[in-house]
PDB file of N, CA and C in Angstrom:
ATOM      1  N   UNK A   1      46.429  49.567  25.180  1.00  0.00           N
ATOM      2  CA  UNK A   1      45.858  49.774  23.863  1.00  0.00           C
ATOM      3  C   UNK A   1      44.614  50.642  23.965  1.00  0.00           C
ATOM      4  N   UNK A   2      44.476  51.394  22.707  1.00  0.00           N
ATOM      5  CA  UNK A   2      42.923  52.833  23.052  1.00  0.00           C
ATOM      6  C   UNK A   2      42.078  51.836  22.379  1.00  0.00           C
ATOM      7  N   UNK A   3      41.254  51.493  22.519  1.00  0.00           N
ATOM      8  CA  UNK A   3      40.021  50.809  22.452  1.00  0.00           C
ATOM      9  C   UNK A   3      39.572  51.360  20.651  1.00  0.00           C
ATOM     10  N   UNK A   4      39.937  52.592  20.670  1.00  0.00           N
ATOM     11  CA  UNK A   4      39.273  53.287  19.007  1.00  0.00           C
ATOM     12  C   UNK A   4      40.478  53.059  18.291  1.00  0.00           C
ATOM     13  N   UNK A   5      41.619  52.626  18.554  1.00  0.00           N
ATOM     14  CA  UNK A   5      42.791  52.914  17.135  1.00  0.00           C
ATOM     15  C   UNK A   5      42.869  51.548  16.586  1.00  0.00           C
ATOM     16  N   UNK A   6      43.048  51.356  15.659  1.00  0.00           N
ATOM     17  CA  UNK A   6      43.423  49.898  14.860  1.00  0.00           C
ATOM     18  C   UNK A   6      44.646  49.382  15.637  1.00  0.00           C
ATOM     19  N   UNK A   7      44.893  47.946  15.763  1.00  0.00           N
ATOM     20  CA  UNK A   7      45.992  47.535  16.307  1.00  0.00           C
ATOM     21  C   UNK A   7      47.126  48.062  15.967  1.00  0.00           C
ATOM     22  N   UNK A   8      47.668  47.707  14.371  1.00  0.00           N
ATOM     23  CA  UNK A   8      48.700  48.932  13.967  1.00  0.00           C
ATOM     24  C   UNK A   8      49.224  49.854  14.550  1.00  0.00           C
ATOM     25  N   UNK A   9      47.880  50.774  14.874  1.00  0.00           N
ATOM     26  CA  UNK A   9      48.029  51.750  15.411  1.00  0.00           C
ATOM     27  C   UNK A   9      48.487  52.037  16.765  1.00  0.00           C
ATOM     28  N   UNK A  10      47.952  50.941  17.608  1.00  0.00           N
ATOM     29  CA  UNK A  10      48.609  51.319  18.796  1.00  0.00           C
ATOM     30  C   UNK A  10      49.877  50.232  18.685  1.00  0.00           C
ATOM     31  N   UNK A  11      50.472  49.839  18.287  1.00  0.00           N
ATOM     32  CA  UNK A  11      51.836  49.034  18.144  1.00  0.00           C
ATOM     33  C   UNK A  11      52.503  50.464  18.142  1.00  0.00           C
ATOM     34  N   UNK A  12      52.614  51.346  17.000  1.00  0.00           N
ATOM     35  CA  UNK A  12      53.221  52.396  16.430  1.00  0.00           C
ATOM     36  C   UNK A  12      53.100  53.736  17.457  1.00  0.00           C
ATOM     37  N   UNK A  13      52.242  53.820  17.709  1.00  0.00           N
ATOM     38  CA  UNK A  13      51.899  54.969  19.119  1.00  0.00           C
ATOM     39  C   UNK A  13      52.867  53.873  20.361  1.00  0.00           C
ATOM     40  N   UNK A  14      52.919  52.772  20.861  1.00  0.00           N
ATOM     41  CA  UNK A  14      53.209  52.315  21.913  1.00  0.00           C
ATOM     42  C   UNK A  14      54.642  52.275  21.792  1.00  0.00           C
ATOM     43  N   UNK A  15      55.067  52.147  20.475  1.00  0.00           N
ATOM     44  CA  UNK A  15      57.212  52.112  20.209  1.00  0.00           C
ATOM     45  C   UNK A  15      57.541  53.718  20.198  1.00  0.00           C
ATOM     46  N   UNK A  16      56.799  54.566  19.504  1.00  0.00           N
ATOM     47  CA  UNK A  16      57.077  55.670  19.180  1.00  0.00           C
ATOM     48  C   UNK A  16      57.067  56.467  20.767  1.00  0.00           C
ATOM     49  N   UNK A  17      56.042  56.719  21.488  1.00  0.00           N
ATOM     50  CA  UNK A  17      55.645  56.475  22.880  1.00  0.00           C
ATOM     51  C   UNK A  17      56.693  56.159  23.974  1.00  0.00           C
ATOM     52  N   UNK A  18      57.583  55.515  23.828  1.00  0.00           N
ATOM     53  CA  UNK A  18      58.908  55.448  24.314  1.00  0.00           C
ATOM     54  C   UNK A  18      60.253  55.031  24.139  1.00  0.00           C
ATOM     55  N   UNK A  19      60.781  55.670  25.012  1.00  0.00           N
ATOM     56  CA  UNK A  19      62.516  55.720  24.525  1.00  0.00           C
ATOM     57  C   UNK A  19      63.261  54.316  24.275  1.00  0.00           C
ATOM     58  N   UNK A  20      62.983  52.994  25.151  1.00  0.00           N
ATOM     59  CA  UNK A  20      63.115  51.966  24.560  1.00  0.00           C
ATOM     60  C   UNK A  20      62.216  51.137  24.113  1.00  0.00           C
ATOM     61  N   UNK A  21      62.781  49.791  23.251  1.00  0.00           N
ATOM     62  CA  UNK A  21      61.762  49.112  22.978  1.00  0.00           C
ATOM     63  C   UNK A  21      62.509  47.899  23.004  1.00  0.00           C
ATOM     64  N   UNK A  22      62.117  46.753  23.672  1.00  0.00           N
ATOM     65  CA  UNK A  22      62.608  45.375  24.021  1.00  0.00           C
ATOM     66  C   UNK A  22      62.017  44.585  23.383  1.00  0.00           C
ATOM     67  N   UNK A  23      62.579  43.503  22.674  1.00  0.00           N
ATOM     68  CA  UNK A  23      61.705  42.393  21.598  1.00  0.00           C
ATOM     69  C   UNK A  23      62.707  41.392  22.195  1.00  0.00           C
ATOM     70  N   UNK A  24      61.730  40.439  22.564  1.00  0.00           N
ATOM     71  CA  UNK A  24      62.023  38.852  22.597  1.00  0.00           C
ATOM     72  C   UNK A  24      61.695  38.217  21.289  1.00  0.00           C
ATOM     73  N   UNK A  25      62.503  38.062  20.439  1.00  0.00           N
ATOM     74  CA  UNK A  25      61.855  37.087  19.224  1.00  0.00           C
ATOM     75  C   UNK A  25      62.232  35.368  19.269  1.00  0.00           C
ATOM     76  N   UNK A  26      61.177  34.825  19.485  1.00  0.00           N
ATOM     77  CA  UNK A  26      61.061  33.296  19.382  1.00  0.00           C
ATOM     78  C   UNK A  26      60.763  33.135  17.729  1.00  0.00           C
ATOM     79  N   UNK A  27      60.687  31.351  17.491  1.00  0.00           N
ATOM     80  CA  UNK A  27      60.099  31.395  16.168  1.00  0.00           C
ATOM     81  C   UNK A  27      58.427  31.127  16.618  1.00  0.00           C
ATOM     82  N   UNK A  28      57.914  31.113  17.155  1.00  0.00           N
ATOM     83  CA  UNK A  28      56.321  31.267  17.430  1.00  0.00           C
ATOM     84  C   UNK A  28      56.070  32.688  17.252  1.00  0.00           C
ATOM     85  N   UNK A  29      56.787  33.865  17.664  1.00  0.00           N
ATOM     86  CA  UNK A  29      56.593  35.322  18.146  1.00  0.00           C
ATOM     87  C   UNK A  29      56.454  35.508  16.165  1.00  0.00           C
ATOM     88  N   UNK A  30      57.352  35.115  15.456  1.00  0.00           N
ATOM     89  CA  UNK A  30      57.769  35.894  14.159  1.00  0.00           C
ATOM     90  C   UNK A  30      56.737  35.072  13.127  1.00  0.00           C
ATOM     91  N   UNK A  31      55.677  33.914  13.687  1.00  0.00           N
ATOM     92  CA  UNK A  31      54.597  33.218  12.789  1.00  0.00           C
ATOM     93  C   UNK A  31      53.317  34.020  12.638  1.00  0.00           C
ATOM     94  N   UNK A  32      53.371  35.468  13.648  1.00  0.00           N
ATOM     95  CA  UNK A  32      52.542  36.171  13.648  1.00  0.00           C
ATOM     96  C   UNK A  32      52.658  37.308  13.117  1.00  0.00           C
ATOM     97  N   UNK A  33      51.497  37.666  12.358  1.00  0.00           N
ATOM     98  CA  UNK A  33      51.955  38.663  11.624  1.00  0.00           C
ATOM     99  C   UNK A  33      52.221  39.997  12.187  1.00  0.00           C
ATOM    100  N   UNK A  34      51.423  40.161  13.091  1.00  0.00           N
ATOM    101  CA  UNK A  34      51.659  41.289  14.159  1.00  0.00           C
ATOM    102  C   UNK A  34      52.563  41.549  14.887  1.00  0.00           C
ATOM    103  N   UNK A  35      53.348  39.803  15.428  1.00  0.00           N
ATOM    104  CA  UNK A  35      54.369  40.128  16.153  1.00  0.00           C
ATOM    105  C   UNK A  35      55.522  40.969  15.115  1.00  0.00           C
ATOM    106  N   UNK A  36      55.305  40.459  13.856  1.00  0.00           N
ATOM    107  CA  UNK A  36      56.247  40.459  13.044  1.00  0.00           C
ATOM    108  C   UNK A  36      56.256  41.666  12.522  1.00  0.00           C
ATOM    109  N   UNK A  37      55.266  42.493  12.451  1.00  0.00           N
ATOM    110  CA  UNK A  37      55.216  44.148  12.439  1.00  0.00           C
ATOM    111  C   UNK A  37      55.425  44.941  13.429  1.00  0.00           C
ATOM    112  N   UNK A  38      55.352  44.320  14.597  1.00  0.00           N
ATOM    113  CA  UNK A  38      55.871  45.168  15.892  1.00  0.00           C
ATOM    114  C   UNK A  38      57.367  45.223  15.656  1.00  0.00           C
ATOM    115  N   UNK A  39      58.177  44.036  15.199  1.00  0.00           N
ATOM    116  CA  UNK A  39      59.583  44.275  15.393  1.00  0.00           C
ATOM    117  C   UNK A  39      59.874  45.424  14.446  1.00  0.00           C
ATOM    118  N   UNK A  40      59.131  45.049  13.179  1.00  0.00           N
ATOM    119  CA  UNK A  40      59.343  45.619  11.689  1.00  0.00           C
ATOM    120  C   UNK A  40      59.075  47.357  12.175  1.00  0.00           C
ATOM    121  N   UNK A  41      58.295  47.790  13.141  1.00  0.00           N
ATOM    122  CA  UNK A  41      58.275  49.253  13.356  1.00  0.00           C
ATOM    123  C   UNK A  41      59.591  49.428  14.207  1.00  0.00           C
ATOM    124  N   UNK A  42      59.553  48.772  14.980  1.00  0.00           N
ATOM    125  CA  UNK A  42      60.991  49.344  16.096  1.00  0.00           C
ATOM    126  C   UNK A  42      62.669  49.338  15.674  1.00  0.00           C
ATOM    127  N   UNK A  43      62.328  48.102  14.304  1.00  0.00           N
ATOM    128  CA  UNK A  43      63.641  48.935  13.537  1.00  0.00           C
ATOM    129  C   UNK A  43      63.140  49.511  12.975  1.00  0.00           C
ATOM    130  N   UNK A  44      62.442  50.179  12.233  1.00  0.00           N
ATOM    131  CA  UNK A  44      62.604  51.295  11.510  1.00  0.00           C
ATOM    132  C   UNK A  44      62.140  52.866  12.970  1.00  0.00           C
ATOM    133  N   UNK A  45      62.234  52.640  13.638  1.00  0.00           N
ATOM    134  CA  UNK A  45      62.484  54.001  15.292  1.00  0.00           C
ATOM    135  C   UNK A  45      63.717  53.736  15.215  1.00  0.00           C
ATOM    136  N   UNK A  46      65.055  52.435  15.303  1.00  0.00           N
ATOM    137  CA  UNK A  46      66.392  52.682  15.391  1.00  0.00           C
ATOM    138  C   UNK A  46      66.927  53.599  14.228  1.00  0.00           C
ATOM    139  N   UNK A  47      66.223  53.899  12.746  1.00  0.00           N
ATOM    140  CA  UNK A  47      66.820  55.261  12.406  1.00  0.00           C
ATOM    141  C   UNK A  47      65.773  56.495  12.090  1.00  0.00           C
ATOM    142  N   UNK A  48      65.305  56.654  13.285  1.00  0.00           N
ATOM    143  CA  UNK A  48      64.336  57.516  12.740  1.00  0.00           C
ATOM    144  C   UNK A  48      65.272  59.192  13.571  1.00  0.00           C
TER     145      UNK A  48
END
Protein backbone atom coordinates (compact mmCIF):
# COMPACT_ATOMS: atom_id res chain seq x y z
CA UNK A 1 0.00 0.00 0.00
CA UNK A 2 1.54 3.92 -0.95
CA UNK A 3 1.35 5.49 2.27
CA UNK A 4 -0.38 8.89 0.27
CA UNK A 5 -3.41 7.09 -1.62
CA UNK A 6 -6.71 6.47 0.23
CA UNK A 7 -7.31 2.80 0.89
CA UNK A 8 -9.78 2.61 -2.05
CA UNK A 9 -7.25 3.59 -3.81
CA UNK A 10 -4.75 1.24 -3.39
CA UNK A 11 -7.35 -1.81 -3.41
CA UNK A 12 -8.07 -0.49 -7.14
CA UNK A 13 -4.33 0.23 -8.20
CA UNK A 14 -3.43 -3.33 -6.44
CA UNK A 15 -6.44 -5.50 -8.72
CA UNK A 16 -5.93 -3.32 -11.68
CA UNK A 17 -1.95 -3.81 -11.10
CA UNK A 18 -2.33 -7.41 -11.93
CA UNK A 19 -3.38 -10.07 -14.16
CA UNK A 20 -4.98 -12.16 -11.42
CA UNK A 21 -6.89 -11.59 -8.50
CA UNK A 22 -7.71 -14.38 -5.80
CA UNK A 23 -10.55 -13.77 -3.13
CA UNK A 24 -11.14 -16.06 -0.29
CA UNK A 25 -14.61 -14.98 0.86
CA UNK A 26 -15.59 -16.12 4.43
CA UNK A 27 -18.68 -14.59 6.16
CA UNK A 28 -16.26 -12.50 8.53
CA UNK A 29 -14.23 -11.30 5.14
CA UNK A 30 -17.85 -9.88 3.55
CA UNK A 31 -18.84 -7.99 7.37
CA UNK A 32 -16.24 -5.63 6.21
CA UNK A 33 -16.82 -3.07 4.26
CA UNK A 34 -13.57 -3.01 2.57
CA UNK A 35 -13.31 -6.54 2.23
CA UNK A 36 -16.53 -6.19 0.54
CA UNK A 37 -15.28 -3.51 -1.97
CA UNK A 38 -12.21 -5.32 -2.78
CA UNK A 39 -14.34 -8.20 -4.19
CA UNK A 40 -16.90 -5.53 -5.58
CA UNK A 41 -13.73 -4.02 -7.76
CA UNK A 42 -12.37 -7.39 -9.05
CA UNK A 43 -15.68 -8.22 -10.50
CA UNK A 44 -16.14 -5.38 -12.08
CA UNK A 45 -11.86 -6.05 -13.80
CA UNK A 46 -13.72 -9.57 -14.90
CA UNK A 47 -15.45 -7.23 -17.60
CA UNK A 48 -13.41 -4.58 -18.01
Amino acid sequence: FEPRMSIIENIIDGIYSNRKTICLITRNYLKSNWCSSEVQVASFRLFD
